[in-house]
Protein backbone atom coordinates (compact mmCIF):
# COMPACT_ATOMS: atom_id res chain seq x y z
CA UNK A 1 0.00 0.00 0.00
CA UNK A 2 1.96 3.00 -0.82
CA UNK A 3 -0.61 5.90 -0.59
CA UNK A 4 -2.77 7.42 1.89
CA UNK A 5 -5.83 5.50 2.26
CA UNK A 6 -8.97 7.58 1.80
CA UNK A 7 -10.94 5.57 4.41
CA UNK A 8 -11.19 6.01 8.17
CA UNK A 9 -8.62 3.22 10.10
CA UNK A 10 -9.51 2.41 13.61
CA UNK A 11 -6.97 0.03 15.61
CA UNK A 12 -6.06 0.65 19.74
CA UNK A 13 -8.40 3.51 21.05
CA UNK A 14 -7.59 5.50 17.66
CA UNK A 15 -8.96 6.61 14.44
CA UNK A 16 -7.14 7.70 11.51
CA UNK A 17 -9.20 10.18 9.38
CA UNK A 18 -7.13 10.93 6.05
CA UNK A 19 -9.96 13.52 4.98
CA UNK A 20 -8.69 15.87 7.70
CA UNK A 21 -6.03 14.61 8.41
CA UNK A 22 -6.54 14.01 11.85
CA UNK A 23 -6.12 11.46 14.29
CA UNK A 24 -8.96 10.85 16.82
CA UNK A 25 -8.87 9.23 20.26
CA UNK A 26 -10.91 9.54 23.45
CA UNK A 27 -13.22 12.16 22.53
CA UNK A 28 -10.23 14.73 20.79
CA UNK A 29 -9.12 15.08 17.74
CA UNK A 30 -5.19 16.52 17.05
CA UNK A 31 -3.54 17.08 13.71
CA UNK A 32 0.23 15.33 13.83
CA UNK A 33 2.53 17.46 11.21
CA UNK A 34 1.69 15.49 7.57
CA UNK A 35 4.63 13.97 7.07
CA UNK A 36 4.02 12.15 10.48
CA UNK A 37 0.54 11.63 9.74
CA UNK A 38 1.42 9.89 6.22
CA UNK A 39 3.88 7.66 7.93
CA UNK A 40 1.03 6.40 10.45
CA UNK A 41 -1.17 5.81 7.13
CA UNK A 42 0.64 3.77 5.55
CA UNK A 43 1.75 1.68 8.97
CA UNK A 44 -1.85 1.27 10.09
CA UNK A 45 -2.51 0.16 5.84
CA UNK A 46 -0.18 -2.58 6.32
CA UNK A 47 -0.44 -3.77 9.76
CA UNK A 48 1.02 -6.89 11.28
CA UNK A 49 3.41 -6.63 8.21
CA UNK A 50 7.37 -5.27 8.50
CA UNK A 51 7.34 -1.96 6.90
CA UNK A 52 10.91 -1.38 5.12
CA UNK A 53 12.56 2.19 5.47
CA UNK A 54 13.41 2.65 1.90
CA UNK A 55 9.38 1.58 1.99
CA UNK A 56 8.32 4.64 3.89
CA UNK A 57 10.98 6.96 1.82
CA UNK A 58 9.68 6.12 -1.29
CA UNK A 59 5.72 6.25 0.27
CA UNK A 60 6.23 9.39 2.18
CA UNK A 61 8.78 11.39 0.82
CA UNK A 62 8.97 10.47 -3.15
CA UNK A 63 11.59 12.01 -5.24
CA UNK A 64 13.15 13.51 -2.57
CA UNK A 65 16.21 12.75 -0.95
CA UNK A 66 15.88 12.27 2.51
CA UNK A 67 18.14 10.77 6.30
CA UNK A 68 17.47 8.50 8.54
CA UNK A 69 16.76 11.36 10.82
CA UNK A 70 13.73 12.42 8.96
CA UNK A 71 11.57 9.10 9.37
CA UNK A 72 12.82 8.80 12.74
CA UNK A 73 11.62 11.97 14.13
CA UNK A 74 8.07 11.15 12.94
CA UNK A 75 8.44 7.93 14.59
CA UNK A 76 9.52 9.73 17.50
CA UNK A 77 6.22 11.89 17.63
CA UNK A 78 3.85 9.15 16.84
CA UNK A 79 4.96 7.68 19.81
CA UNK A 80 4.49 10.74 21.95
CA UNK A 81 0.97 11.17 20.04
CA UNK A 82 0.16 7.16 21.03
CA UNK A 83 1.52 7.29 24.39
CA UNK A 84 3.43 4.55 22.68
CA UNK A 85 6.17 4.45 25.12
CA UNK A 86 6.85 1.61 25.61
CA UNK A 87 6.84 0.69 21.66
CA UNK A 88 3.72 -1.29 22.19
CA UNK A 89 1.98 -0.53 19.04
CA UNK A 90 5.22 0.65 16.75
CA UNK A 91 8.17 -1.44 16.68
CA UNK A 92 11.25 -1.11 15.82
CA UNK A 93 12.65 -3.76 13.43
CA UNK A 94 16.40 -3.01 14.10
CA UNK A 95 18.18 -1.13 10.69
CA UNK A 96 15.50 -2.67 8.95
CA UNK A 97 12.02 -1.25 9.75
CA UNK A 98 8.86 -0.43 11.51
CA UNK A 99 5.29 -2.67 12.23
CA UNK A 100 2.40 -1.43 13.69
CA UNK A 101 1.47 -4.16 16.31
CA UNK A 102 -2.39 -3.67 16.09
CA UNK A 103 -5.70 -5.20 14.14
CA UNK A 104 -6.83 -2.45 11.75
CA UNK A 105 -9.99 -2.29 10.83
CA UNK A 106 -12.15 0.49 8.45
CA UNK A 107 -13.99 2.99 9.18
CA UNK A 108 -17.15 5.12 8.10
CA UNK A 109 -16.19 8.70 8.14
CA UNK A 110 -17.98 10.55 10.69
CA UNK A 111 -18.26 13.84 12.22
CA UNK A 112 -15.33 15.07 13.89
CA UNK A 113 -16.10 15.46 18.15
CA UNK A 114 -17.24 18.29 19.56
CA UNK A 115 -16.39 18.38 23.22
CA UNK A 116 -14.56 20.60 26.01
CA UNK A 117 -11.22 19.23 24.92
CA UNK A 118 -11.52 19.13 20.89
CA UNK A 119 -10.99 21.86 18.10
CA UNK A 120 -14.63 23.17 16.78
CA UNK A 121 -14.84 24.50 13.52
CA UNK A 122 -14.24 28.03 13.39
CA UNK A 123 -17.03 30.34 12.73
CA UNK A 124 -17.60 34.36 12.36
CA UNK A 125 -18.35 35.98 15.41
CA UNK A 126 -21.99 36.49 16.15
CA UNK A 127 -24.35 39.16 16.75
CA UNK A 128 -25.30 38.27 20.40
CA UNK A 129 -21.79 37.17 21.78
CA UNK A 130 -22.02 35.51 25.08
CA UNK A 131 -21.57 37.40 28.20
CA UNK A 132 -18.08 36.84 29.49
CA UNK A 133 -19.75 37.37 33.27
CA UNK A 134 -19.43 33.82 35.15
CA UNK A 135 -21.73 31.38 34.96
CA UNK A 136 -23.60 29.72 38.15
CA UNK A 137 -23.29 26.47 36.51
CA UNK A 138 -19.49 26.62 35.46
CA UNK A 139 -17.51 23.29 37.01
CA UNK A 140 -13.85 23.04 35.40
CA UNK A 141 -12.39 19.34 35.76
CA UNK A 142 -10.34 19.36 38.12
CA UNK A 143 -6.54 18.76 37.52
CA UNK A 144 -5.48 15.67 39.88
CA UNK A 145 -1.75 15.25 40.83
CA UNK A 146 0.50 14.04 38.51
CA UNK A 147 0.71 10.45 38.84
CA UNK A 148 4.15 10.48 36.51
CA UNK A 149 6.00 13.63 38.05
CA UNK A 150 5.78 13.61 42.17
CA UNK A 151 7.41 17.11 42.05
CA UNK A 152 3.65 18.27 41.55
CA UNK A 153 1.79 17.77 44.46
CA UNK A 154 -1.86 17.72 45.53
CA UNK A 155 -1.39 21.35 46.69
CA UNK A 156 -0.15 22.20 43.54
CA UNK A 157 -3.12 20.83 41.80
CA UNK A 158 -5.26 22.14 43.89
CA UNK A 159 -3.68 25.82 43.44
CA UNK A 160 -4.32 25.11 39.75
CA UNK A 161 -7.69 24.18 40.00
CA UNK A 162 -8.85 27.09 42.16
CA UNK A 163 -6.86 29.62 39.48
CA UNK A 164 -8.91 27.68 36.50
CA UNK A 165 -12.05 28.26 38.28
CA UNK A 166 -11.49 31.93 38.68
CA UNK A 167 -11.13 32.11 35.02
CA UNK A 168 -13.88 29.84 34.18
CA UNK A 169 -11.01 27.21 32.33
CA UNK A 170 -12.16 24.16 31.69
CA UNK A 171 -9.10 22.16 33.09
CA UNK A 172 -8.23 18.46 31.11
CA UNK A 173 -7.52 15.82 33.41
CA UNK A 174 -3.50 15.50 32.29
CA UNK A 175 -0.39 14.21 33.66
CA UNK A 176 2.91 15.79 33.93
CA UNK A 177 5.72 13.38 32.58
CA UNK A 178 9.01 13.27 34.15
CA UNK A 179 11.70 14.01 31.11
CA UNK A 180 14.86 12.20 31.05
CA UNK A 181 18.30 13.65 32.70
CA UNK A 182 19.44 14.39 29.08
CA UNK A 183 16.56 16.29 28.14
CA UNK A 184 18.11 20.33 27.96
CA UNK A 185 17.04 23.15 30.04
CA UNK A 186 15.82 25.12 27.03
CA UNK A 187 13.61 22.03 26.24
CA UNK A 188 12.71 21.34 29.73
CA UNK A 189 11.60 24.60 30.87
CA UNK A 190 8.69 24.28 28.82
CA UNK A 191 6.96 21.61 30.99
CA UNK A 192 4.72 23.38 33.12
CA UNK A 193 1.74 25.46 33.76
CA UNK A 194 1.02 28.85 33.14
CA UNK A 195 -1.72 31.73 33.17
CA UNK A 196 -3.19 34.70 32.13
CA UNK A 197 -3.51 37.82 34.12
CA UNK A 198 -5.66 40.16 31.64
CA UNK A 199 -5.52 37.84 28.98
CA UNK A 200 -5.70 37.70 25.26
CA UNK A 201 -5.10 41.68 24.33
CA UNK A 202 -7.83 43.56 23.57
CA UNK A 203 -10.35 40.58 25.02
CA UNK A 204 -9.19 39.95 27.82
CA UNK A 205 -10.42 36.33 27.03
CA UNK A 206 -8.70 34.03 29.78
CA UNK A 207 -6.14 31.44 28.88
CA UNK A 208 -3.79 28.52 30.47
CA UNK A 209 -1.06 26.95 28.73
CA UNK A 210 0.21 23.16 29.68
CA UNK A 211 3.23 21.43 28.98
CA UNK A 212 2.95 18.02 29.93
CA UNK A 213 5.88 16.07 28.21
CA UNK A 214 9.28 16.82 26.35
CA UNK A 215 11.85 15.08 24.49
CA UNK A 216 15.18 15.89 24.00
CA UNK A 217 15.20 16.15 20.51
CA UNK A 218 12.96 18.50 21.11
CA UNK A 219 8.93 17.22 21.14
CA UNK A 220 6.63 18.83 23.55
CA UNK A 221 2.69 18.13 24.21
CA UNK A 222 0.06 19.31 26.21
CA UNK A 223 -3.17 21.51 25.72
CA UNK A 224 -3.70 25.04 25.26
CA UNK A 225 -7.08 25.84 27.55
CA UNK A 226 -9.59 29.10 26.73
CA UNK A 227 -12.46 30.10 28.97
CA UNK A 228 -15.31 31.74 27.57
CA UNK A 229 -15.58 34.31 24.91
CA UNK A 230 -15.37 37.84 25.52
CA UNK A 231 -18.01 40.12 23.24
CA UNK A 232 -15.49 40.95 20.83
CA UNK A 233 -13.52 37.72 20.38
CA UNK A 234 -12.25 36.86 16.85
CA UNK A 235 -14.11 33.31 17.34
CA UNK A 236 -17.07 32.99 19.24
CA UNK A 237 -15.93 28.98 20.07
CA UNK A 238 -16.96 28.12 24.00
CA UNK A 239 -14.29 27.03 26.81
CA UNK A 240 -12.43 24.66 25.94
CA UNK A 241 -9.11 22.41 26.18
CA UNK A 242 -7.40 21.76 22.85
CA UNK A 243 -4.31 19.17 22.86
CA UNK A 244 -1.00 20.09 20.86
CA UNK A 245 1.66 18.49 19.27
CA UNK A 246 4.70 21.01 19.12
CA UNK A 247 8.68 21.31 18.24
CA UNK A 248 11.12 23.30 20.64
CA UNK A 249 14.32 25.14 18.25
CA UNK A 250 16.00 27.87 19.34
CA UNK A 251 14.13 28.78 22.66
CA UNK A 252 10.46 28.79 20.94
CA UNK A 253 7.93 26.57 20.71
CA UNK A 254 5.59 26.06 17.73
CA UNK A 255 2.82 24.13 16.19
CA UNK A 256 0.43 24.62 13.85
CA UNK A 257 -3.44 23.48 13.42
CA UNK A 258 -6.63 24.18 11.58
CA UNK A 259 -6.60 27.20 13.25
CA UNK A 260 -3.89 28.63 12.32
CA UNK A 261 -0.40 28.85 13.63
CA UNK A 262 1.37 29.50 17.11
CA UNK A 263 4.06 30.47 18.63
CA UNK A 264 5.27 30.38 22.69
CA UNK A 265 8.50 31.94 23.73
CA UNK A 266 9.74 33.01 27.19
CA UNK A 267 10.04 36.93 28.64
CA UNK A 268 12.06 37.24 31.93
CA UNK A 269 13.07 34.08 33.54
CA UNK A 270 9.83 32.25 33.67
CA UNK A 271 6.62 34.15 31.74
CA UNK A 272 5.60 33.22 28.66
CA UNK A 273 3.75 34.79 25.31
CA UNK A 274 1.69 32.89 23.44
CA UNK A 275 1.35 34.76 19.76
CA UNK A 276 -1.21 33.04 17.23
CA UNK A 277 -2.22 33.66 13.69
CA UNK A 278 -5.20 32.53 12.12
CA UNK A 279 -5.50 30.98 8.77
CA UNK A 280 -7.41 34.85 7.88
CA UNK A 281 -4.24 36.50 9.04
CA UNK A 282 -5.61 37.83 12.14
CA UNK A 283 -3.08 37.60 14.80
CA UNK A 284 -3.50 37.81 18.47
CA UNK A 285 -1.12 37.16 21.81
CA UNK A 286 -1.28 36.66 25.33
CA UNK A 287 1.24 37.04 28.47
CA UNK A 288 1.13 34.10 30.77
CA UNK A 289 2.38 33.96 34.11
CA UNK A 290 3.96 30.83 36.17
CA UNK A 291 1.39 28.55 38.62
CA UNK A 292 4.28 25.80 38.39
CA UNK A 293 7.04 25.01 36.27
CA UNK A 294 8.96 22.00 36.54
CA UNK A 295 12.17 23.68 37.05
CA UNK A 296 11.42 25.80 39.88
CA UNK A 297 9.90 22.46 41.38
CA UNK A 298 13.45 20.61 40.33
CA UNK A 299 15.40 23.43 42.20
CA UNK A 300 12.92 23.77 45.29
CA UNK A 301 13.36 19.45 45.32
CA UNK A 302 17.52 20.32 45.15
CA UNK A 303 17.64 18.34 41.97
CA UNK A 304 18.81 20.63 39.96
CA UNK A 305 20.97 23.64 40.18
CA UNK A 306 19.67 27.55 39.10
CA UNK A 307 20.80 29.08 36.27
């Protein structure tokens, strides 16, 4: 099989939809760069099966002259989009290959989730906005302790919680990984959790960014969280919790969805600005402040000296 297949695969908990490109799994739906994507394609087409590397050259990058490197960095973030750590579902054939380990199955296309934690379609702002006053009714998730990383504590999740529900943020239930000893500082100081004060300019639509996991090559996750709408709000989308897929080069983070594009770089020793461009152009930013970082945890835990 040496295309993408225009049918939905479902194997494990996921759901490969080539039509958006988008890979679906409890309830969310997250868009892996396309090379990465194509690679899981044409793994999950012929699963059970070895999968040579000059195979996946020639599938995914034909006519063009490519390293090693290349197919094993989107091996790399399948993984981290699979919570394949342990290499349960992709295996490495040593200097030979890769096989999805999973029964594949197809799919009917259907509509893409709509949830708390999912992208919605965007959609012109209406009329009647919602109020941005609080609602009686609003109950953010709350955000237990890390089961992976015991640097963040129940206090700490509690802090978190109580800062969410202030800004009506409807808080994912995530854990914080622990990143190897060789992961850098520039990559590690990305894992944490941070807030608006004002938020988005001229909004003031509230906003919490997570980092939950990093790699040293330089692969982040986590989930960007919104709370309501303000009146004049580009999109007029409800609170929500959106997972990300991201790279870390030169001190900056960026990914890219549906959406549009982003960008998350540090001021100071530990704030943050989050910058974003929609597909229209329209750009927008917002400065986030530290609730808890992992290296200010490290250093307060002695394991790791300041900078």
């Amino acid at each position: 099989m040496n295309e993408v297949p225009h049918k939905c695969l479902q194997f494990d908990r996921f759901t490969l939809d080539p039509a958006r490109a988008a890979l679906r799994f409890d309830n969310q739906e997250i868009f892996p760069r396309p090379k990465a994507f194509h690679v899981l394609c044409h793994l999950a087409g012929n699963a059970g099966r070895l999968v040579g590397k000059e195979e996946l050259f020639a599938a995914v990058w034909p006519e063009v002259e490519v390293t090693d490197d290349s197919l094993v960095q989107c091996i790399r973030e399948l993984r981290l989009l699979l919570g394949d750590k342990e290499h349960r579902l992709i295996k490495t054939v040593m200097r030979r290959g890769y096989l999805l380990d999973a029964d594949v199955r197809m799919a009917t296309p259907s509509a893409p989730p709509v949830a708390p934690n999912t992208t919605p379609v965007e959609r012109p702002a209406a009329p009647a906005a919602p109020s941005y006053a609080r609602s009686r009714h609003f109950t953010p998730a709350p955000l237990p302790s890390s089961a992976l990383n015991r640097l963040f504590s129940e206090d700490d999740a509690r802090r978190v919680a109580d800062i969410a529900h202030s800004k009506q943020l409807p808080l994912p239930r995530v854990e914080i990984d622990t990143p190897d000893e060789d992961v850098p500082l520039a990559v590690r100081r990305f894992v944490g959790i941070w807030a608006s004060t004002k938020g988005f300019v001229g909004t003031n639509r509230q906003f919490m960014f997570i980092g939950t996991h990093v790699e040293k090559e330089g692969l982040a996750g986590g989930y960007t969280v919104r709370g309501p709408p303000a009146p004049n709000s580009y999109i007029q989308n409800p609170a929500e919790a959106v997972t990300f897929t991201a790279f870390i080069a030169r001190n900056e983070l960026t990914f890219s969805n549906p959406r549009g594009s982003y960008r998350v770089w540090f001021v100071g020793r530990n704030s943050l600005v989050f910058h974003q461009t929609y597909v229209s152009g329209y750009v927008t930013m917002v400065a986030l402040e530290p609730v808890w970082t992992l290296l200010d945890a490290e250093r307060a835990a002695g394991k790791r000296r300041p900078r």
